[in-house]
Protein backbone atom coordinates (compact mmCIF):
# COMPACT_ATOMS: atom_id res chain seq x y z
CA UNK A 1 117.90 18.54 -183.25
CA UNK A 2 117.15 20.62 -180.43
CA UNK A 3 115.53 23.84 -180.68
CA UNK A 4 117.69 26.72 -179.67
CA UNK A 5 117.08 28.45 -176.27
CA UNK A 6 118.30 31.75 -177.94
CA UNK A 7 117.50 33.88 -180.33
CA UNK A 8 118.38 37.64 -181.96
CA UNK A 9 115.35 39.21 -183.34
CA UNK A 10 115.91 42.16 -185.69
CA UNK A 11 113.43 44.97 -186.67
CA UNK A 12 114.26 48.09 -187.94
CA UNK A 13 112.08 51.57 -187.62
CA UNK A 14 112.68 55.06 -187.57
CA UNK A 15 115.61 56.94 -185.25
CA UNK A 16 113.04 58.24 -182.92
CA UNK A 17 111.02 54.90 -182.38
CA UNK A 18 114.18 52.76 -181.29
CA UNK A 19 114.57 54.06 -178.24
CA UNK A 20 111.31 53.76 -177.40
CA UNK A 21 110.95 49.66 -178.82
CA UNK A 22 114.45 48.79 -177.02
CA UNK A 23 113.45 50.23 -173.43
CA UNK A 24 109.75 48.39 -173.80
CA UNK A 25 111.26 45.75 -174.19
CA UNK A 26 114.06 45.51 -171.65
CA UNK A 27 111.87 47.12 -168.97
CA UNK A 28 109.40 44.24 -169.56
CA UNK A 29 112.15 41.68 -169.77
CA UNK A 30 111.51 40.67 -172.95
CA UNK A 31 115.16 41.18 -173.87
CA UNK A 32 118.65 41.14 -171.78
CA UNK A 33 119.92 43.79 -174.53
CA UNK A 34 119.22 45.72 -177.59
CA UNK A 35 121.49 47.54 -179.82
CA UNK A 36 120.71 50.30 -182.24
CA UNK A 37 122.66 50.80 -185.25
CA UNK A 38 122.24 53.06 -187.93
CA UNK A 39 121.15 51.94 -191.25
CA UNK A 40 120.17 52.93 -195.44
CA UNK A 41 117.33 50.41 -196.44
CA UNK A 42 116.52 49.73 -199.78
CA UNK A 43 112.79 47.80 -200.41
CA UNK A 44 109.87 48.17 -202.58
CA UNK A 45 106.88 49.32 -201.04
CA UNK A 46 103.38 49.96 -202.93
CA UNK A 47 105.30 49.14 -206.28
CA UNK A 48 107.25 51.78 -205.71
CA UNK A 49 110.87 51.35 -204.92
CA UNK A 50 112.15 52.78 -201.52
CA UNK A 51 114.84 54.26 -199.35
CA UNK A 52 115.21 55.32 -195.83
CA UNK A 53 117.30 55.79 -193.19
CA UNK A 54 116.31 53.75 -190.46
CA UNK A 55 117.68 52.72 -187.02
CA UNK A 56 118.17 48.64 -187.26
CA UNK A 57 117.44 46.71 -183.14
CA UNK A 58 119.49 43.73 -182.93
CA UNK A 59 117.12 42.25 -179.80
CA UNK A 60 118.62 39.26 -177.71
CA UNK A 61 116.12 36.89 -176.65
CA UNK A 62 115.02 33.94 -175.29
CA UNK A 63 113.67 31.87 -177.99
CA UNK A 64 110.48 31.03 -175.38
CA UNK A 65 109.56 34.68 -175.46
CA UNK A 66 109.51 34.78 -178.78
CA UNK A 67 106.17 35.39 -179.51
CA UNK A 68 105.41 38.32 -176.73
CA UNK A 69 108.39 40.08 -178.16
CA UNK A 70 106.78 40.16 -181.55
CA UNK A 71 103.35 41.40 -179.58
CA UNK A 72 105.36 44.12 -178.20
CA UNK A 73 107.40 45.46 -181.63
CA UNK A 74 103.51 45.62 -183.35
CA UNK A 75 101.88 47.52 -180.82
CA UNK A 76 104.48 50.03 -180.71
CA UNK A 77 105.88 50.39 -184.24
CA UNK A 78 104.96 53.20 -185.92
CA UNK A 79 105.16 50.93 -189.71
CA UNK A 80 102.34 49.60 -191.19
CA UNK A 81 104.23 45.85 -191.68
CA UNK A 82 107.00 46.17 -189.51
CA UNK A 83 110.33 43.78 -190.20
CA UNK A 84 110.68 41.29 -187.39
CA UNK A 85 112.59 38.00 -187.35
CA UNK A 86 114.16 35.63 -185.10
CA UNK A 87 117.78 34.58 -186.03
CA UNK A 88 118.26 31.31 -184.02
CA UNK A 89 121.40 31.66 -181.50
CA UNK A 90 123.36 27.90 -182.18
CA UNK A 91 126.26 28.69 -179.60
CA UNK A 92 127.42 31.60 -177.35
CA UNK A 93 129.43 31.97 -174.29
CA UNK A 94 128.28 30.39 -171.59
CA UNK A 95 128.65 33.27 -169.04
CA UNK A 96 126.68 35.77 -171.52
CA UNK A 97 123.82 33.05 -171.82
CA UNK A 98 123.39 32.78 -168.34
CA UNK A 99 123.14 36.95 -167.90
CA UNK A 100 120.53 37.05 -170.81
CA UNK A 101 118.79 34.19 -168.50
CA UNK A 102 118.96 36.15 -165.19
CA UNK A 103 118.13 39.56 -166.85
CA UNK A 104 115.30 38.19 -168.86
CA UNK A 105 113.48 35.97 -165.89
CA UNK A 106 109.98 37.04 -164.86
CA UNK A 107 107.98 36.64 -161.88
């Protein structure tokens, strides 16, 4: 099987860092789009067990760029081991795939 061309890559950090992650990485066309959504995270950190409100990025990628997206969450997070995974895209509308290509394409 094929791997996907696409991918959603989700971090989450604190309310005043998403704006900041989100325009990085659009302005560097790393990503076509990123949404910010409020969020209560649960997690055990230090043995202790956590919670915070957070601001979860749902990041639309190419799957290609993959890697330089990841270099750009970790430089500008503000967390010590920041969350960041790729959810592989399997199928999406064709016209929205194509935008995310156009938007994303570097020279």
């Amino acid at each position: 099987m094929a791997e996907p061309d696409y991918a959603v890559v989700l971090t989450a950090c604190s309310a005043d860092m998403a704006p900041r992650i989100a325009e990085a990485l659009v302005a560097a066309r790393l990503a076509g789009c990123v949404q910010r959504m409020p969020i209560e995270s649960t997690y055990r950190w230090k043995g202790e067990i956590e919670t915070a409100y957070e601001t979860l990025l749902l990041i639309k990628i190419r799957a290609a760029d993959y890697a330089a997206v990841e270099q750009a969450i970790r430089a500008l997070h503000d967390y010590d081991v920041p969350e960041i995974i790729a959810v592989p895209v399997a199928q999406g509308f064709a016209g929205y795939l194509s935008w995310l290509d156009e938007v994303t394409q570097r020279s």
